[in-house]
C-alpha atoms as a PDB file:
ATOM      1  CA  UNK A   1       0.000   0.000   0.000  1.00  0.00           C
ATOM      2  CA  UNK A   2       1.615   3.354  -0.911  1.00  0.00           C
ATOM      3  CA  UNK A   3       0.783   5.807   1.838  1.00  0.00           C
ATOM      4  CA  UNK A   4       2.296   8.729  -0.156  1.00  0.00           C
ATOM      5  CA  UNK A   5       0.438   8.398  -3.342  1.00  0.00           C
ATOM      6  CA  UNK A   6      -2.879   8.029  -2.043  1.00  0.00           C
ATOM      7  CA  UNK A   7      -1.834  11.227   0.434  1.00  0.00           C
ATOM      8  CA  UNK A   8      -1.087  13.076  -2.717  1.00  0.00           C
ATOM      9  CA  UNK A   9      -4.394  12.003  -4.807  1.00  0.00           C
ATOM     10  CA  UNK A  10      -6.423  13.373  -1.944  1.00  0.00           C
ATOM     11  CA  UNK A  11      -8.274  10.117  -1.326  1.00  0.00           C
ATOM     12  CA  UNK A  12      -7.521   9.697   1.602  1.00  0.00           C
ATOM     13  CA  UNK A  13     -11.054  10.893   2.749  1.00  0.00           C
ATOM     14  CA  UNK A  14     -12.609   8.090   0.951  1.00  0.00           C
ATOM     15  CA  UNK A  15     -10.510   5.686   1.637  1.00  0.00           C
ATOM     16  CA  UNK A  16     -11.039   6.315   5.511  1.00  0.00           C
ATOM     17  CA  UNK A  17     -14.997   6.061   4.726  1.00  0.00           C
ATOM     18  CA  UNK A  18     -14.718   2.782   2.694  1.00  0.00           C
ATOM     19  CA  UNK A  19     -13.110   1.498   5.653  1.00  0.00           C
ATOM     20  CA  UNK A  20     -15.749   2.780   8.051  1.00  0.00           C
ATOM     21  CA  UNK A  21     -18.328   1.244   5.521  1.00  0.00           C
ATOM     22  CA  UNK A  22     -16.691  -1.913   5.612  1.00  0.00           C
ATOM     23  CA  UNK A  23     -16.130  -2.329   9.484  1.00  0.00           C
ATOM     24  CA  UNK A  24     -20.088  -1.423   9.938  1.00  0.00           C
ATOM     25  CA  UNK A  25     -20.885  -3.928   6.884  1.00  0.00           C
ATOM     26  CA  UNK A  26     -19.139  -6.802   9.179  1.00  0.00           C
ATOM     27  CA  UNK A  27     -21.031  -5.731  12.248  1.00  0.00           C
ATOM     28  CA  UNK A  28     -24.441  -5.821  10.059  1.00  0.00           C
ATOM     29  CA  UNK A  29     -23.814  -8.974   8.841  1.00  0.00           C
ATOM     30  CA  UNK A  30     -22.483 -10.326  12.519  1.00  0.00           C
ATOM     31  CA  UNK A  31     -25.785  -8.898  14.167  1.00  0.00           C
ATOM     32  CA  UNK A  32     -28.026 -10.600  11.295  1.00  0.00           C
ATOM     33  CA  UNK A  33     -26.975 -13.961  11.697  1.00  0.00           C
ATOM     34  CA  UNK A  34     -26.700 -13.949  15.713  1.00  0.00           C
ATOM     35  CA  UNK A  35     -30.216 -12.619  15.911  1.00  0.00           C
ATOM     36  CA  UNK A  36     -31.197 -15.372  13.061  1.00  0.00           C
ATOM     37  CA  UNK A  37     -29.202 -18.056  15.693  1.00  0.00           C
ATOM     38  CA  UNK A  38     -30.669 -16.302  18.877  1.00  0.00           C
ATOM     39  CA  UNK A  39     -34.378 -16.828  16.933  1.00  0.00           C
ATOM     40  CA  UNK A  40     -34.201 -20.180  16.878  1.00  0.00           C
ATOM     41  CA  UNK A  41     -35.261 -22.423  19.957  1.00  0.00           C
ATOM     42  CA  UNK A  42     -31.868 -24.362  19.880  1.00  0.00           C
ATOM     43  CA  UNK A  43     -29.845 -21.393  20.287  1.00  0.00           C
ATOM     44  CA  UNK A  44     -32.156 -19.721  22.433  1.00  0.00           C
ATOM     45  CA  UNK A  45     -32.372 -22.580  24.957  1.00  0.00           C
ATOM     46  CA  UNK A  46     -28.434 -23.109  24.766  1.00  0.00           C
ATOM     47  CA  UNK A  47     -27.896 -18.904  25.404  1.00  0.00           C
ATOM     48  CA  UNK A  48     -30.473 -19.560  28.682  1.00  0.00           C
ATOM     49  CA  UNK A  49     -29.042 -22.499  30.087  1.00  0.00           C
ATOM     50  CA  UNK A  50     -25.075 -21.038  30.136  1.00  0.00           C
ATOM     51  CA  UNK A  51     -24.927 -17.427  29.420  1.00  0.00           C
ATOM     52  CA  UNK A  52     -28.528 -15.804  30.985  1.00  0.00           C
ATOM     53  CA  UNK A  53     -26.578 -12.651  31.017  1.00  0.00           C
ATOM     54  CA  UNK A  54     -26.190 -12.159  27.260  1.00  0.00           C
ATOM     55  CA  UNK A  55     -30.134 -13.045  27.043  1.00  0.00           C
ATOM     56  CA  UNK A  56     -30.559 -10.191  29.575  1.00  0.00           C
ATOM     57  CA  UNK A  57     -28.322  -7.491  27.092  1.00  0.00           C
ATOM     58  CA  UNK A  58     -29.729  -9.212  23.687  1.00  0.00           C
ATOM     59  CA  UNK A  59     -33.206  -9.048  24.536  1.00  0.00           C
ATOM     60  CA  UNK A  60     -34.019  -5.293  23.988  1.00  0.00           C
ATOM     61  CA  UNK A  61     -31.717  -5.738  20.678  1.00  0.00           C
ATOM     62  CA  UNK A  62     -34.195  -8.360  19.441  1.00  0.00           C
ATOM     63  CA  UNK A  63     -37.127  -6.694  19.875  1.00  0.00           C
ATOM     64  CA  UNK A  64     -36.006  -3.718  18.167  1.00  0.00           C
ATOM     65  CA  UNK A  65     -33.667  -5.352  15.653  1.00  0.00           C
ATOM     66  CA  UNK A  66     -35.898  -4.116  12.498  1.00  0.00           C
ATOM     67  CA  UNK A  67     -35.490  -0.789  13.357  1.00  0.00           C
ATOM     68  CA  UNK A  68     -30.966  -0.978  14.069  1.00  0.00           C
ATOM     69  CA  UNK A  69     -31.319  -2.953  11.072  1.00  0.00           C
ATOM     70  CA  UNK A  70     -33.056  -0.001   9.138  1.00  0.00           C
ATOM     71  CA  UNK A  71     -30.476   2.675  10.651  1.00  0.00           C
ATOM     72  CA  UNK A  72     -27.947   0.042   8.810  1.00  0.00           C
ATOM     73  CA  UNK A  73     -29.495   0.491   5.832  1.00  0.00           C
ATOM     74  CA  UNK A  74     -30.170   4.139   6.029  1.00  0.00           C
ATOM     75  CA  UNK A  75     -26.673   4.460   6.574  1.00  0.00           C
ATOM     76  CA  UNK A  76     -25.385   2.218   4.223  1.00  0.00           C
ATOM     77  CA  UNK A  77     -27.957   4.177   1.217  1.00  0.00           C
ATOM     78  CA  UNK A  78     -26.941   7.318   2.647  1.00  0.00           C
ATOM     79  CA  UNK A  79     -23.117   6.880   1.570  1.00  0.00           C
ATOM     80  CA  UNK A  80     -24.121   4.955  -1.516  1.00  0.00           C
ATOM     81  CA  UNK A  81     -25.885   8.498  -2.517  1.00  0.00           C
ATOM     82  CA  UNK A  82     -23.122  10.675  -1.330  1.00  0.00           C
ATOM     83  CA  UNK A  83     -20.960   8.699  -3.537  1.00  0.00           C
END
């Protein structure tokens, strides 16, 4: 990676925002398929029996989890028309 040319193109800016996109695409993706696992009764059951505490934090996530999901997505459109 050539720090000086992409200093000089004035990129940088960009490049610092597809990063940003990127690191909040893998937490999207990471929060769709846990709350896809924590839906089903396997999981669920599993998550009660050893770890009650993370089924005291997620619950409040899952029963809002269309709406983060839409702030996801109105991010993720919002850079999409920027660019």
């Amino acid at each position: 990676m050539n720090y000086e040319r992409l200093r000089a193109s004035k990129q940088g800016i960009w490049f610092a925002v597809d990063l940003l996109m990127m690191a909040l695409l893998v937490v999207n993706l990471i929060l769709l398929i846990f709350d896809s696992l924590y839906a089903t009764s396997a999981v669920f059951d599993f998550l009660q029996q050893s770890a009650p505490a993370v089924i005291a934090l997620y619950a409040p996530i899952h029963a809002n989890f269309l709406f983060l999901d839409l702030c996801f997505i109105a991010v993720f459109l919002s850079e999409f028309m920027v660019r």
